[in-house]
Each structure stands twice: as structure tokens, then as C-alpha cells.
PDB file of N, CA and C in Angstrom:
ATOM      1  N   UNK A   1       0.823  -1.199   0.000  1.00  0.00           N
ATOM      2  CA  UNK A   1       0.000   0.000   0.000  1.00  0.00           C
ATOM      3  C   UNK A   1       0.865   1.261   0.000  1.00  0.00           C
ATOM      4  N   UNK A   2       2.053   1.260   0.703  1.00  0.00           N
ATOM      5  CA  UNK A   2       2.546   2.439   0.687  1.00  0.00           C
ATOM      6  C   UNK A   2       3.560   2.954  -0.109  1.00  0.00           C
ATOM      7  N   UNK A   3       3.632   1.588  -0.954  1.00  0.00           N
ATOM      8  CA  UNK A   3       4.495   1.820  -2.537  1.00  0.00           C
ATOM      9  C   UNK A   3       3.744   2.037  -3.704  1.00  0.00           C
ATOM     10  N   UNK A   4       2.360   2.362  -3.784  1.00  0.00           N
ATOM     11  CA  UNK A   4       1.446   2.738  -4.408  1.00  0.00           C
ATOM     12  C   UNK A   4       1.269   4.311  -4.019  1.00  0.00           C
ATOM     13  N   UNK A   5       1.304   4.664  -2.607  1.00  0.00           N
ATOM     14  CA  UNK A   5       1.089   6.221  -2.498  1.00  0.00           C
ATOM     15  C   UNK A   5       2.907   6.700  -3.010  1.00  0.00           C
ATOM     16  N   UNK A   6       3.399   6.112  -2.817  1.00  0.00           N
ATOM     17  CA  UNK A   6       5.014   7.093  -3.098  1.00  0.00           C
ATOM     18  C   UNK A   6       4.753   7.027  -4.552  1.00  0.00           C
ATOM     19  N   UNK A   7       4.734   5.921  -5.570  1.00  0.00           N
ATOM     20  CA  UNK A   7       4.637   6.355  -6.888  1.00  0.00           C
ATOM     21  C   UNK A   7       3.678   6.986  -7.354  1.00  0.00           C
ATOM     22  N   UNK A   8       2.810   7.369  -6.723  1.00  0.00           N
ATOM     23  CA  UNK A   8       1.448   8.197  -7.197  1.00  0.00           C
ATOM     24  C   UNK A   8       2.036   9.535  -7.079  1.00  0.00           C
ATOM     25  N   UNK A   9       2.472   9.909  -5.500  1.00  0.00           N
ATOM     26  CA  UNK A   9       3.357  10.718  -5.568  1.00  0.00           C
ATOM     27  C   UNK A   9       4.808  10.985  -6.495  1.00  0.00           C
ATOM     28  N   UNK A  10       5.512   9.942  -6.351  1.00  0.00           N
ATOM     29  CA  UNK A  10       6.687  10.727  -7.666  1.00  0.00           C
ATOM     30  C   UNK A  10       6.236  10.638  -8.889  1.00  0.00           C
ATOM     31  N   UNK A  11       5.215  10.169  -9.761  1.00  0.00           N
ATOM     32  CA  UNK A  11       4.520  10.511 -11.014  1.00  0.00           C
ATOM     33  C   UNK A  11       3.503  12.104 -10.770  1.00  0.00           C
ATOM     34  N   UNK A  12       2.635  12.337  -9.518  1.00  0.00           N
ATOM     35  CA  UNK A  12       3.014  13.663  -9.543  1.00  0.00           C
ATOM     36  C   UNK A  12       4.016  14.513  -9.894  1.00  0.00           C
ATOM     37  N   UNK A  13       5.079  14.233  -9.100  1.00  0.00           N
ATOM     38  CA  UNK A  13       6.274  15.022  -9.406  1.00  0.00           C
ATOM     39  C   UNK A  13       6.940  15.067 -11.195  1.00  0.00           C
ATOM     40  N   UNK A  14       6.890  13.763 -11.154  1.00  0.00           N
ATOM     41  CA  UNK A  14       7.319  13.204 -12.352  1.00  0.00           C
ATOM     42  C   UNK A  14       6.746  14.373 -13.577  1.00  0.00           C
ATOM     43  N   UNK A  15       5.358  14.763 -13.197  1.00  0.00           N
ATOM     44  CA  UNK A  15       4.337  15.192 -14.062  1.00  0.00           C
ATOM     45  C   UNK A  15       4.611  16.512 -14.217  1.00  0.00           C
ATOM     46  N   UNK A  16       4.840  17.046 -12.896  1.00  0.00           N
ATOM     47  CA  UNK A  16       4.967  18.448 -12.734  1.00  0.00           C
ATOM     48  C   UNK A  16       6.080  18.960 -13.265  1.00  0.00           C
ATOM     49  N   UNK A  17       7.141  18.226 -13.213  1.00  0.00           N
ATOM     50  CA  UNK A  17       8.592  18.434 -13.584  1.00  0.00           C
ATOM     51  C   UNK A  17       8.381  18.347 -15.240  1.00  0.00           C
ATOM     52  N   UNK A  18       7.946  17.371 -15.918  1.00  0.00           N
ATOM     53  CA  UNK A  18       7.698  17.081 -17.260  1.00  0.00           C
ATOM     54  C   UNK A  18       6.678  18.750 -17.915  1.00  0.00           C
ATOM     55  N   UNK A  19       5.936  19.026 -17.210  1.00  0.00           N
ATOM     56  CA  UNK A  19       5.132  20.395 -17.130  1.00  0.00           C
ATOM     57  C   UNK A  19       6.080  21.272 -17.513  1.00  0.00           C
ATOM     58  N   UNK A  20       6.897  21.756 -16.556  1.00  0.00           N
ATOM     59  CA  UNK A  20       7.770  22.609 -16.348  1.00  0.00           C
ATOM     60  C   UNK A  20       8.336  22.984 -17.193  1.00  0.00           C
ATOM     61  N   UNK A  21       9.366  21.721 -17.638  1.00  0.00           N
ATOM     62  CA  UNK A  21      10.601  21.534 -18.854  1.00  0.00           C
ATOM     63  C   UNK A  21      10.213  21.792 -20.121  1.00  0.00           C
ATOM     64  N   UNK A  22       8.503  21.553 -20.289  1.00  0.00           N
ATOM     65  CA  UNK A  22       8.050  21.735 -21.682  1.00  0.00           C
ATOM     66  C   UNK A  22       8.136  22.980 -21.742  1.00  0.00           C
ATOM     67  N   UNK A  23       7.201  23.716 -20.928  1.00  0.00           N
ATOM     68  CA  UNK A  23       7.169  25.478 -20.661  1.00  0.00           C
ATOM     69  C   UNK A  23       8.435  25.706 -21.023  1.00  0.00           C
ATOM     70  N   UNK A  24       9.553  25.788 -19.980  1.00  0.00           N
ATOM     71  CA  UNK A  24      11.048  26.142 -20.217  1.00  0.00           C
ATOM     72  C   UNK A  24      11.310  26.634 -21.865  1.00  0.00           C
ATOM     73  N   UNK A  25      11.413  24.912 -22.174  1.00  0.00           N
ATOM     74  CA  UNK A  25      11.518  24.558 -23.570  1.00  0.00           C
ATOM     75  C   UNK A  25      11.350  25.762 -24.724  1.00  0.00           C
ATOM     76  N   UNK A  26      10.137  25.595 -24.761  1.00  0.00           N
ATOM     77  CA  UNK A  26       9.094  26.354 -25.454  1.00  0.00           C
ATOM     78  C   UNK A  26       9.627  27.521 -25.664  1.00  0.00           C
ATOM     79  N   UNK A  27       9.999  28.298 -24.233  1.00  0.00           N
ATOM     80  CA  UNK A  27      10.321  29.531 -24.154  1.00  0.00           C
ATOM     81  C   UNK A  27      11.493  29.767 -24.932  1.00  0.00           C
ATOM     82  N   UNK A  28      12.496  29.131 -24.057  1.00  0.00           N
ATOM     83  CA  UNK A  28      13.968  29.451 -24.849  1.00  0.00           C
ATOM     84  C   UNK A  28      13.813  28.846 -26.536  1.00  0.00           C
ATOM     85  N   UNK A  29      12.849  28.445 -26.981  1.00  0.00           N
ATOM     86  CA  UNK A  29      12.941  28.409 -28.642  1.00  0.00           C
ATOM     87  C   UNK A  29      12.550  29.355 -29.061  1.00  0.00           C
ATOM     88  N   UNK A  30      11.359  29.950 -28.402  1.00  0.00           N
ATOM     89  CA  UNK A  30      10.680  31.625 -28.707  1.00  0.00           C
ATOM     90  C   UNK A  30      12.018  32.358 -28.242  1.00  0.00           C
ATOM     91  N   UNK A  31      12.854  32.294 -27.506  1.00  0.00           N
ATOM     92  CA  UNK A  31      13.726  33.058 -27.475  1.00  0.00           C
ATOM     93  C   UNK A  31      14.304  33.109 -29.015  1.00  0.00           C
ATOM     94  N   UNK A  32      14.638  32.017 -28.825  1.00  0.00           N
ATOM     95  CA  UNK A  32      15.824  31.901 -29.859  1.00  0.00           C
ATOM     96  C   UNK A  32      15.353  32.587 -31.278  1.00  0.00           C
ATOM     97  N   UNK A  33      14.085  31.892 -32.180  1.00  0.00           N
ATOM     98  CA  UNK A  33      13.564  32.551 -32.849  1.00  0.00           C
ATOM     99  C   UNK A  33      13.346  34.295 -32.843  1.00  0.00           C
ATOM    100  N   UNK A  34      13.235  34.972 -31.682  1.00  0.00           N
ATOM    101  CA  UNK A  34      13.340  35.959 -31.743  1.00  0.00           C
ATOM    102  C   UNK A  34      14.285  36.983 -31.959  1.00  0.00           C
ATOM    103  N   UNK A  35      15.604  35.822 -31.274  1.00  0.00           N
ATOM    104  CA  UNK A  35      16.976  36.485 -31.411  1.00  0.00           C
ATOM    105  C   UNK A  35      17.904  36.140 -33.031  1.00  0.00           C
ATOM    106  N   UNK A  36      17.110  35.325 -33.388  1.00  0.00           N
ATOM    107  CA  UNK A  36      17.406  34.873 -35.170  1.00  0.00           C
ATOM    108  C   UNK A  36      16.629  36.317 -35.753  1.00  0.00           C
ATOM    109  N   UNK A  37      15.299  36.866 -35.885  1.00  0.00           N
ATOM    110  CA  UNK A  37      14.618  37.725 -36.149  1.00  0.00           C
ATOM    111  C   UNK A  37      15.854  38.859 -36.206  1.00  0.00           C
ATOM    112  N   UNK A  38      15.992  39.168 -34.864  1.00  0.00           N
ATOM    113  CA  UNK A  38      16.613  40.679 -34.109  1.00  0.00           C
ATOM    114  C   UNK A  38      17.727  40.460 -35.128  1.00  0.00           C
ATOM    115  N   UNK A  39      18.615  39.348 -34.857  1.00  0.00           N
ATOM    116  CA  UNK A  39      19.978  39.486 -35.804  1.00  0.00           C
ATOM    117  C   UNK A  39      19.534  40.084 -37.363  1.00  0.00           C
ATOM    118  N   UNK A  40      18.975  39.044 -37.718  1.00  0.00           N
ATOM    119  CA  UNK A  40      18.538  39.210 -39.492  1.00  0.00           C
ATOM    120  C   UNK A  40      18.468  40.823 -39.752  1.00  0.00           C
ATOM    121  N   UNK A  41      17.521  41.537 -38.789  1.00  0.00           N
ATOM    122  CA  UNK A  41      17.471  43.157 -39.092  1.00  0.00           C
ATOM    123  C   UNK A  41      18.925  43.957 -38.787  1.00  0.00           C
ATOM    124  N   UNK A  42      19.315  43.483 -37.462  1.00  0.00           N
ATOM    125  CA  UNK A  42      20.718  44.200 -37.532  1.00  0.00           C
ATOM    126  C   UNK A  42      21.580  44.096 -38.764  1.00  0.00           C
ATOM    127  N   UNK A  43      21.989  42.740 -39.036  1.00  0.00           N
ATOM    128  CA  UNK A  43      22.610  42.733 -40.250  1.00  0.00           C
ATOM    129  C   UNK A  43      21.987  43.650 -41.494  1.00  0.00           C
ATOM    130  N   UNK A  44      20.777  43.804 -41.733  1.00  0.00           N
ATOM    131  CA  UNK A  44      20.365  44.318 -42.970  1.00  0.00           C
ATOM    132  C   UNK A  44      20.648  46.579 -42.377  1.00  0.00           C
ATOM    133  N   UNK A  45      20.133  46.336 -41.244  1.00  0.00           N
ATOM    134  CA  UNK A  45      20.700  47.914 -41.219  1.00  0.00           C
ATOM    135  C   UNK A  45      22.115  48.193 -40.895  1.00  0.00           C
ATOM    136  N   UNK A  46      23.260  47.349 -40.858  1.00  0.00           N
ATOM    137  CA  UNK A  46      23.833  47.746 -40.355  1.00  0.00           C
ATOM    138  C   UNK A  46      24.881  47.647 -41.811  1.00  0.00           C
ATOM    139  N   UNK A  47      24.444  46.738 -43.071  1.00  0.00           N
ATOM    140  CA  UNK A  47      24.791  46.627 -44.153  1.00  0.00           C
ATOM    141  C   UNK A  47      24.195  48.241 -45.080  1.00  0.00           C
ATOM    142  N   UNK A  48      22.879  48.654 -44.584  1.00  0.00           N
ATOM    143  CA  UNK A  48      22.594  49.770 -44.889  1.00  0.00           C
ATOM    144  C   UNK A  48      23.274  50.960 -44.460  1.00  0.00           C
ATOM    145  N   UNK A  49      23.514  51.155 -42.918  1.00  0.00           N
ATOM    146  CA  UNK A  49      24.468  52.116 -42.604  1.00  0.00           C
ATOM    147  C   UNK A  49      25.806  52.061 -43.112  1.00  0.00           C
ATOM    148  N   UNK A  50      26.245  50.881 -43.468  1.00  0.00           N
ATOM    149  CA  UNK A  50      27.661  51.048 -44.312  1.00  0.00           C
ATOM    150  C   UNK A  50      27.979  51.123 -45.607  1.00  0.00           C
ATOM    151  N   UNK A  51      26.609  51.252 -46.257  1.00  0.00           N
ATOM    152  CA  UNK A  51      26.381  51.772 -47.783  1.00  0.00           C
ATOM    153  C   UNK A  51      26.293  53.596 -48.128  1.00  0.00           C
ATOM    154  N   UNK A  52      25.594  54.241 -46.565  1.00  0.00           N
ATOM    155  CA  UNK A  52      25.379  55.304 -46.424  1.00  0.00           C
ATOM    156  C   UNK A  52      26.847  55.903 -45.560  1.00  0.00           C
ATOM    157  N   UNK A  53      27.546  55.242 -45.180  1.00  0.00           N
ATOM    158  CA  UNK A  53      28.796  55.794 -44.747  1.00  0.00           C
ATOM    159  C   UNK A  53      30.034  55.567 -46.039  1.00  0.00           C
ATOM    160  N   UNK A  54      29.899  55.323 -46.496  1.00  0.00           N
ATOM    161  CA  UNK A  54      30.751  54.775 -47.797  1.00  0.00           C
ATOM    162  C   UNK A  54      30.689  55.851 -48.792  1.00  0.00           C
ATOM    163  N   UNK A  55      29.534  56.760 -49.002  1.00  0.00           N
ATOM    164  CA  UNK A  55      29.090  57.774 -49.532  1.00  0.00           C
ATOM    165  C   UNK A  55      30.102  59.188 -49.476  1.00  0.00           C
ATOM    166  N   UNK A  56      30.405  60.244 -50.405  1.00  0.00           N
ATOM    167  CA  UNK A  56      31.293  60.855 -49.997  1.00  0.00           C
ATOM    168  C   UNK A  56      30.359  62.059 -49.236  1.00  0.00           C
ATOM    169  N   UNK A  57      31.149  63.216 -48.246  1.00  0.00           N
ATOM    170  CA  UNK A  57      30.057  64.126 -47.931  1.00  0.00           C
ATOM    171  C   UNK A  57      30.034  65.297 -48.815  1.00  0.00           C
ATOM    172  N   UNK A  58      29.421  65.824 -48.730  1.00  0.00           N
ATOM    173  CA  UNK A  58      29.617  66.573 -49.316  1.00  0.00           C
ATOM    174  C   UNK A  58      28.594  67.947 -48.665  1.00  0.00           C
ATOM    175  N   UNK A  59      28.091  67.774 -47.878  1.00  0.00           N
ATOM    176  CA  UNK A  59      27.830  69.295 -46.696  1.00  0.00           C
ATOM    177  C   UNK A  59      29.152  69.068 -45.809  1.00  0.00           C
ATOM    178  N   UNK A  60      30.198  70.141 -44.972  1.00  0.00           N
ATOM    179  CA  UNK A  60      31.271  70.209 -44.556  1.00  0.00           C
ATOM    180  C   UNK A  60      30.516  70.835 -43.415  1.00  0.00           C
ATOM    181  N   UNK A  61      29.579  70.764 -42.221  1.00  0.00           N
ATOM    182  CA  UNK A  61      28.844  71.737 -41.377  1.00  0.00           C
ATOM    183  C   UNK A  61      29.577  70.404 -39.967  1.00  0.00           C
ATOM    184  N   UNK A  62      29.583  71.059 -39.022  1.00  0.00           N
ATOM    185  CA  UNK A  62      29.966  70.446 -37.786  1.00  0.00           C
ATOM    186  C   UNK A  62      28.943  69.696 -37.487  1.00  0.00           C
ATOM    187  N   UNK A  63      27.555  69.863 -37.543  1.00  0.00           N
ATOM    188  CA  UNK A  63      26.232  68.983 -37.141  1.00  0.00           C
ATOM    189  C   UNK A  63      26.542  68.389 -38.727  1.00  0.00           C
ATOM    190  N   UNK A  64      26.490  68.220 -39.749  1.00  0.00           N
ATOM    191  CA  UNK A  64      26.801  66.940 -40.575  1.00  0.00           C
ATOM    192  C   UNK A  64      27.916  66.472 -40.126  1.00  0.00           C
ATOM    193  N   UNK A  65      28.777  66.391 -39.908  1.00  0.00           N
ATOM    194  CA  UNK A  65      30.268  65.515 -39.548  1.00  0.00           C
ATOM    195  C   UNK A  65      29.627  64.847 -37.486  1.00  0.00           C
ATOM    196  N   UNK A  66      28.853  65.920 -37.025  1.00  0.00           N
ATOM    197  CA  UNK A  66      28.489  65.273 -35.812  1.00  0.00           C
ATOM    198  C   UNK A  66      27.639  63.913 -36.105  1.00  0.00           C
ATOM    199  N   UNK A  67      26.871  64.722 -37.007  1.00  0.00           N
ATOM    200  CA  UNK A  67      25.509  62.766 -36.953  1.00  0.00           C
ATOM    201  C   UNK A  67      26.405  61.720 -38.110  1.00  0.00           C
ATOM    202  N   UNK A  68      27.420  61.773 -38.762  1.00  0.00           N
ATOM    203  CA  UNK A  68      28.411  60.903 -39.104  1.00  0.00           C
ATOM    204  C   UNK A  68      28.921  60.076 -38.393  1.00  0.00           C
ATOM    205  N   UNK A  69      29.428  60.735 -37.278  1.00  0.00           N
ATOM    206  CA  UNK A  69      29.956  60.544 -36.498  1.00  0.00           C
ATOM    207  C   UNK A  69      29.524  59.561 -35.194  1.00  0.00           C
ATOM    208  N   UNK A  70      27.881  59.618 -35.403  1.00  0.00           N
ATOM    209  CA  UNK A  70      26.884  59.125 -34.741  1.00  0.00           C
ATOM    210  C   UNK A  70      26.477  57.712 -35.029  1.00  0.00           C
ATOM    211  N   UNK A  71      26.214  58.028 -36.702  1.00  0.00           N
ATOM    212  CA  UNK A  71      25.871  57.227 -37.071  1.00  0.00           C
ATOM    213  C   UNK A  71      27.123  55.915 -36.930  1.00  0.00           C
ATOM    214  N   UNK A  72      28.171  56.004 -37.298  1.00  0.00           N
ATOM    215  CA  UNK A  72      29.338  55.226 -37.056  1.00  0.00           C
ATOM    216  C   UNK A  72      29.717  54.735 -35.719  1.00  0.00           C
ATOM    217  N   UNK A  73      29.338  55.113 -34.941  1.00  0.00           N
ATOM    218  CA  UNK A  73      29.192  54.714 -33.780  1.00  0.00           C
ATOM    219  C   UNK A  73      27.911  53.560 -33.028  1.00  0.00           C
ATOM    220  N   UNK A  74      26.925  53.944 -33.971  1.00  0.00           N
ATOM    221  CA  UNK A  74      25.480  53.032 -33.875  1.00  0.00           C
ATOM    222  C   UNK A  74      26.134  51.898 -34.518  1.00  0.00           C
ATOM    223  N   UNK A  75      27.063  52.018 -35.900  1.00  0.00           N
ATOM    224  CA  UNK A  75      27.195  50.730 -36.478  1.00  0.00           C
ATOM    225  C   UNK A  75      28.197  49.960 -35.858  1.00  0.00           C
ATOM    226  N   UNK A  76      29.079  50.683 -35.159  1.00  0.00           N
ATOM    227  CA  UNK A  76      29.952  49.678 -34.240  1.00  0.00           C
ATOM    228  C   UNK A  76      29.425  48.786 -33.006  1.00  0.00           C
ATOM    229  N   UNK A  77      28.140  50.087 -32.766  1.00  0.00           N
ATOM    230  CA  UNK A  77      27.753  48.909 -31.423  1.00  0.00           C
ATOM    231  C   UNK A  77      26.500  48.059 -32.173  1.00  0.00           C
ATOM    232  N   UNK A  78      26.299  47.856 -32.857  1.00  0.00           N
ATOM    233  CA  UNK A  78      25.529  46.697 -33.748  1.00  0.00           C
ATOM    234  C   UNK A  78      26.273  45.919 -34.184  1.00  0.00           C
ATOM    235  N   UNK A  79      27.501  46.072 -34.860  1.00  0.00           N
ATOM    236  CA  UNK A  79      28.414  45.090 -34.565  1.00  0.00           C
ATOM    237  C   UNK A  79      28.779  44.305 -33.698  1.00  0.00           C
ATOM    238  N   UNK A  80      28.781  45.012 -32.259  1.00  0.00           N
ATOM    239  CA  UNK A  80      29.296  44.697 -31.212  1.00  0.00           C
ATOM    240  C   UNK A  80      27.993  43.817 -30.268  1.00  0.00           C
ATOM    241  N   UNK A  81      27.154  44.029 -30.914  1.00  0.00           N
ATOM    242  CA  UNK A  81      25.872  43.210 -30.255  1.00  0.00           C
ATOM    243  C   UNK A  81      25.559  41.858 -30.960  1.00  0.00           C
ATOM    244  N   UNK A  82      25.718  42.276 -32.102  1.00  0.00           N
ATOM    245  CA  UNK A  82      25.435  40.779 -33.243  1.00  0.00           C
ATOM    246  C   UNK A  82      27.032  40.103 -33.295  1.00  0.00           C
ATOM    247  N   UNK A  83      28.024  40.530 -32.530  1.00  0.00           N
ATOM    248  CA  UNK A  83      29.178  39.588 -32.329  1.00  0.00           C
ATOM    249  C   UNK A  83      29.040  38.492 -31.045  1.00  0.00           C
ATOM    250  N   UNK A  84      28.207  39.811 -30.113  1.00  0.00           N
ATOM    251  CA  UNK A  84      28.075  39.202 -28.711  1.00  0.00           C
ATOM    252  C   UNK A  84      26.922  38.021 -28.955  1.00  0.00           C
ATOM    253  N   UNK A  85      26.014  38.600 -29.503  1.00  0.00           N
ATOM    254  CA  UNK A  85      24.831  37.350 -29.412  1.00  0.00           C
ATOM    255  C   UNK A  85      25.295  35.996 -30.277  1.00  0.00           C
ATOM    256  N   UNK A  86      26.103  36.559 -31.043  1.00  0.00           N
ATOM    257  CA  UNK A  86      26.398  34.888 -32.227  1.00  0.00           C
ATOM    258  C   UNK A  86      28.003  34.618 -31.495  1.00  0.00           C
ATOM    259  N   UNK A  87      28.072  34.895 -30.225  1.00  0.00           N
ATOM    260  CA  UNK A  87      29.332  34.334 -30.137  1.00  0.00           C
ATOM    261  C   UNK A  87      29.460  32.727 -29.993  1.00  0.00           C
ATOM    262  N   UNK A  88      28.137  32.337 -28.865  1.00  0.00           N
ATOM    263  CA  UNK A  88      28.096  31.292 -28.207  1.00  0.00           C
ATOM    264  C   UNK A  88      27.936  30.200 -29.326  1.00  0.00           C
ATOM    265  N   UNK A  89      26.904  30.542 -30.293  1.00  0.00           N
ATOM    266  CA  UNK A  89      26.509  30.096 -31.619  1.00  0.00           C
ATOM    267  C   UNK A  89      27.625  29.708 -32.579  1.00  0.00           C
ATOM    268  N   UNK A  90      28.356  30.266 -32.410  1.00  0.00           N
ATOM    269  CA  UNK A  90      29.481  29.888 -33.228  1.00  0.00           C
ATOM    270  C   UNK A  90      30.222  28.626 -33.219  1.00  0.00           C
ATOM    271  N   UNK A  91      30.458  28.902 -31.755  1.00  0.00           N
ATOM    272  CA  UNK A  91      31.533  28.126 -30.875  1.00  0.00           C
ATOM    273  C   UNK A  91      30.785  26.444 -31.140  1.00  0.00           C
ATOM    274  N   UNK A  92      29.122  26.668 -30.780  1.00  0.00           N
ATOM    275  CA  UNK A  92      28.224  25.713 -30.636  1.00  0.00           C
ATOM    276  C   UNK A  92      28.512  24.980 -32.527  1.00  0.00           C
ATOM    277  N   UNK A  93      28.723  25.611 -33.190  1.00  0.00           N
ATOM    278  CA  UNK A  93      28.567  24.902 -34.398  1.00  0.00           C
ATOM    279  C   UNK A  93      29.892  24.384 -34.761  1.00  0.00           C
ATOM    280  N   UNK A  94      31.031  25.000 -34.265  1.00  0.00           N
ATOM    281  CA  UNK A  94      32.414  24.348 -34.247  1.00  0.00           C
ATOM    282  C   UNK A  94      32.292  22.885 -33.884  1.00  0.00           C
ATOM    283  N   UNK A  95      31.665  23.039 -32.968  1.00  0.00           N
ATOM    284  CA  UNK A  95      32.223  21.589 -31.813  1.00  0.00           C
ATOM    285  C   UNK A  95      31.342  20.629 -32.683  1.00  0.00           C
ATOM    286  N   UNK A  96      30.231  20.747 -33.705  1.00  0.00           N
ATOM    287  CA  UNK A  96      29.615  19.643 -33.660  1.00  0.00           C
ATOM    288  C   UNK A  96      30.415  19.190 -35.449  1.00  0.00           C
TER     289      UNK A  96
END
């Protein structure tokens, strides 16, 4: 009798835990998909900002050379974000 209430009980558990891991799951794939999304656009603006920096200037005004200046700076740290997020990713596709 009382090896009937413990497995009733750890298939509770069993159940709840199986619950859990799916949720988890689920999530970190919606992560992931989202962070595939986020990349895809960085890359496309950040291929755009370096089509528009490539450009010669041709206004010589301190506020044009300032938002140049801006802008080149947005594209480094988009660089610097889509290096950070695909680092682990990388590494992960080496090893296999």
C-alpha cells in the first residue's frame, strides 16, 4: 500500500517536472527565434548604414560631420551586439 502512495506521488512530481521543462523549452525556442529575427534586421541595417557611410560628404557643417559621427558609432555597437549574441553560436557549431 505504501508503494502505491510514493509512486502516485513521484509521477506527480514526475508530471509536474515534465510540465515545467516543456514550458522552459518552449520559451527558450521563442527566445531563440526571436533572437534569429533581431539578428537578421541588424545585419540588414547595419549593411545599410555602411552603404550610407561609404558615400562621400559633401555638406562640410559640424552637425553633418556630428551625426556621421553618430551614425558610425550606432554601427559599431551593432556590430558589437550581433558579435556578442552569435558568439556562443558559433563556438556551438564548431564543436559539432
Amino acid at each position: 500500500m505504501m508503494s502505491w502512495v510514493a509512486i502516485a506521488v513521484l509521477s506527480l512530481f514526475l508530471s509536474f517536472s515534465l510540465y515545467k521543462n516543456y514550458r522552459l523549452g518552449m520559451a527558450i525556442l521563442r527566445m531563440e527565434d526571436s533572437i534569429e529575427e533581431c539578428l537578421d534586421v541588424i545585419d540588414q541595417k547595419y549593411e545599410s548604414v555602411s552603404e550610407i557611410l561609404k558615400r562621400p560628404l559633401f555638406f562640410d557643417s559640424l552637425e553633418v560631420r556630428k551625426v556621421i559621427s553618430d551614425i558610425e558609432s550606432v554601427q559599431r555597437a551593432l556590430h558589437a551586439v550581433a558579435l556578442s549574441l552569435t558568439e556562443n553560436i558559433d563556438e556551438e557549431q564548431d564543436g559539432e
